[in-house]
C-alpha atoms as a PDB file:
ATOM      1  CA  UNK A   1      84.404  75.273 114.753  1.00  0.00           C
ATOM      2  CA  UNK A   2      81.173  77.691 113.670  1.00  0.00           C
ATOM      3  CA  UNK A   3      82.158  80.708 111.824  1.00  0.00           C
ATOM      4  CA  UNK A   4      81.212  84.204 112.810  1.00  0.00           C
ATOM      5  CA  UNK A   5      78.306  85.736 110.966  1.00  0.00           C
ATOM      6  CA  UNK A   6      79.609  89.072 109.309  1.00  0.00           C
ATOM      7  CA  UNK A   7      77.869  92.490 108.368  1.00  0.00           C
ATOM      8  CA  UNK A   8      77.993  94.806 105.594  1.00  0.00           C
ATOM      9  CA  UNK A   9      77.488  98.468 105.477  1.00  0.00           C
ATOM     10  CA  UNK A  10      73.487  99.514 105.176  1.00  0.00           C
ATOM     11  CA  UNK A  11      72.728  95.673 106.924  1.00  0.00           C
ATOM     12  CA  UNK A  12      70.208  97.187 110.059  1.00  0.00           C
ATOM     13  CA  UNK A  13      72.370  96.125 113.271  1.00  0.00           C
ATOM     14  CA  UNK A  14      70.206  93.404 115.522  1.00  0.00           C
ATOM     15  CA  UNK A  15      72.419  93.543 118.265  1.00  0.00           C
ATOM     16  CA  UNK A  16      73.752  96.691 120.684  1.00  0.00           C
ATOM     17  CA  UNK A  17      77.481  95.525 121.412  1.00  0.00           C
ATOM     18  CA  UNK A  18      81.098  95.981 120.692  1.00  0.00           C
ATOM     19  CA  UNK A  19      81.878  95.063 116.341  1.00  0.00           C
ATOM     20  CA  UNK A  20      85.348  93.892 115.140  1.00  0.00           C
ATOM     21  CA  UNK A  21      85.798  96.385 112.185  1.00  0.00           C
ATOM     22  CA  UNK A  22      87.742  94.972 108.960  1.00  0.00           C
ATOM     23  CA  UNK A  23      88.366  97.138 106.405  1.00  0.00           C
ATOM     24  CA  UNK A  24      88.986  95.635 102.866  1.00  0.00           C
ATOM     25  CA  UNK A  25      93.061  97.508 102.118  1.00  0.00           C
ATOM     26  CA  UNK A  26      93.977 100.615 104.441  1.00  0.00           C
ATOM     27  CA  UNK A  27      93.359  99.668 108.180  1.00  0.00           C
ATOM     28  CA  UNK A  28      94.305  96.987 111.016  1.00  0.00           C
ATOM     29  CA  UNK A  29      91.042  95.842 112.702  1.00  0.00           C
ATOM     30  CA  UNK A  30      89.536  97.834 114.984  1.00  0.00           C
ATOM     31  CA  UNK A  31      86.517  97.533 117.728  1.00  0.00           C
ATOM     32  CA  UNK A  32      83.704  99.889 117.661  1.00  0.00           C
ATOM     33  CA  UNK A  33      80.613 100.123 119.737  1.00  0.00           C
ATOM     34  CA  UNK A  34      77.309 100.011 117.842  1.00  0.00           C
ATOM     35  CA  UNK A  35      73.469 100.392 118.395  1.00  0.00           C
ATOM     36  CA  UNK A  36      70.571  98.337 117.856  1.00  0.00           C
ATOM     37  CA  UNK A  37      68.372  99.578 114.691  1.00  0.00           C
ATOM     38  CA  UNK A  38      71.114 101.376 113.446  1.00  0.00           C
ATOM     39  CA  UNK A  39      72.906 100.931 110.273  1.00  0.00           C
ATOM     40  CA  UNK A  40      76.454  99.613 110.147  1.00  0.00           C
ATOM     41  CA  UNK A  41      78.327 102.557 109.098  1.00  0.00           C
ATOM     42  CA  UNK A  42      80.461 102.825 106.234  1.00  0.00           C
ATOM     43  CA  UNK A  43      83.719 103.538 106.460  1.00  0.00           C
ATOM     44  CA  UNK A  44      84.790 107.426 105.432  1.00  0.00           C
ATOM     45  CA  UNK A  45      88.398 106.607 103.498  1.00  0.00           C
ATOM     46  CA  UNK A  46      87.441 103.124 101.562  1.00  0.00           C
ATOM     47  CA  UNK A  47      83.512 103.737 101.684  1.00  0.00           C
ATOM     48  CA  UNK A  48      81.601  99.947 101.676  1.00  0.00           C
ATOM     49  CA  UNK A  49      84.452  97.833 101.760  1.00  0.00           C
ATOM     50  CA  UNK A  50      84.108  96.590 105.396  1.00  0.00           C
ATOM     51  CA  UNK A  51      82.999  94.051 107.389  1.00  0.00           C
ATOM     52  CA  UNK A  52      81.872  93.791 111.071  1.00  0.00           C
ATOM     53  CA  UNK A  53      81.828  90.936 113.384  1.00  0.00           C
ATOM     54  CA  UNK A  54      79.913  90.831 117.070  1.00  0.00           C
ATOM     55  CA  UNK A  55      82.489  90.543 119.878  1.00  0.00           C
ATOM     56  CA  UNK A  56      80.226  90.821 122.653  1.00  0.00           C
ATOM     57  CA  UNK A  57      76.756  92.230 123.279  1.00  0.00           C
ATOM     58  CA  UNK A  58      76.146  94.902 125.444  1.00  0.00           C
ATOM     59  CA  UNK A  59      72.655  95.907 127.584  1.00  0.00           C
ATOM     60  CA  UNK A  60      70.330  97.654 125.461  1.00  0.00           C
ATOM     61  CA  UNK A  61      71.316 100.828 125.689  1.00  0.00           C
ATOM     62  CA  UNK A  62      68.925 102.219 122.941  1.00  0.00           C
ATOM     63  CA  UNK A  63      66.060 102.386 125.963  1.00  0.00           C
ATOM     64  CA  UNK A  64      68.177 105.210 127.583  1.00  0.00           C
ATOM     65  CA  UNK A  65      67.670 108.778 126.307  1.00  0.00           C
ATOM     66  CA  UNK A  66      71.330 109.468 125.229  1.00  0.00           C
ATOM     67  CA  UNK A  67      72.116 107.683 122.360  1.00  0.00           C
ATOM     68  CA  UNK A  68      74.557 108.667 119.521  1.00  0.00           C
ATOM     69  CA  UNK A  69      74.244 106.848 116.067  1.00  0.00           C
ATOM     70  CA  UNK A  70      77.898 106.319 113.899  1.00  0.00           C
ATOM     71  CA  UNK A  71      77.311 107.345 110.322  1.00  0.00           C
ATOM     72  CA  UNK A  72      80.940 106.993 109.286  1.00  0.00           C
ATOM     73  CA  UNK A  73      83.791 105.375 110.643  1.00  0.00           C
ATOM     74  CA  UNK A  74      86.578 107.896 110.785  1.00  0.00           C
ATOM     75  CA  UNK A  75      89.686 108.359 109.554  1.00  0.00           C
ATOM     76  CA  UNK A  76      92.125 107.877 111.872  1.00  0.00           C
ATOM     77  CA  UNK A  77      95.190 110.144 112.568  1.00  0.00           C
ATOM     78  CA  UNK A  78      97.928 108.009 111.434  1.00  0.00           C
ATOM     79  CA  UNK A  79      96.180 106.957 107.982  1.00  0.00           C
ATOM     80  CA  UNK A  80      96.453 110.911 107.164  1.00  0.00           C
ATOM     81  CA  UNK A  81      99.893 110.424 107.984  1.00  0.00           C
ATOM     82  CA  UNK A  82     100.370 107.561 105.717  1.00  0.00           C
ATOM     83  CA  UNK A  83     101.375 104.943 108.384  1.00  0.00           C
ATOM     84  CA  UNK A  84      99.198 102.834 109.979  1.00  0.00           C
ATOM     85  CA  UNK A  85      99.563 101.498 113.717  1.00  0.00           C
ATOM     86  CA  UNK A  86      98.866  98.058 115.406  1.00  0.00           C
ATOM     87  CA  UNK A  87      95.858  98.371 117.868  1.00  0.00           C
END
């Protein structure tokens, strides 16, 4: 069985498509969609400590003329509330 490649925050994204998001203590895994020449965000609560994985690749949408880049990953609602929630 061949193992996933990971990514680190800063590492320049290769590949538009949908990330599995792991975060190193506070967070369930999560799916975000990310751009191509981008920079794998870090994460706003536990800063570098996550790791993304490609799910599936999407068209290359950076050749459109809307694009919006992810800088941080948010924290979500129920981490301010101290409880986190299955996806």
């Amino acid at each position: 069985m061949s193992r996933k490649r990971q990514f680190l925050c800063g590492d320049r994204i290769s590949e538009s498509g949908i990330y599995l998001v792991r975060h190193s203590k506070h967070r369930l895994p999560h799916e975000v969609t990310l751009l191509r020449d981008q920079l794998f965000p870090r994460c706003a609560k536990c800063e570098d400590s996550v790791y993304f994985e490609l799910v599936r690749r999407a068209a290359d949408i950076t050749l459109t003329p809307f694009k919006v880049a992810l800088y941080a990953l948010p924290v979500a609602d129920e981490e301010e509330e101290g409880s986190i929630v299955a996806p």
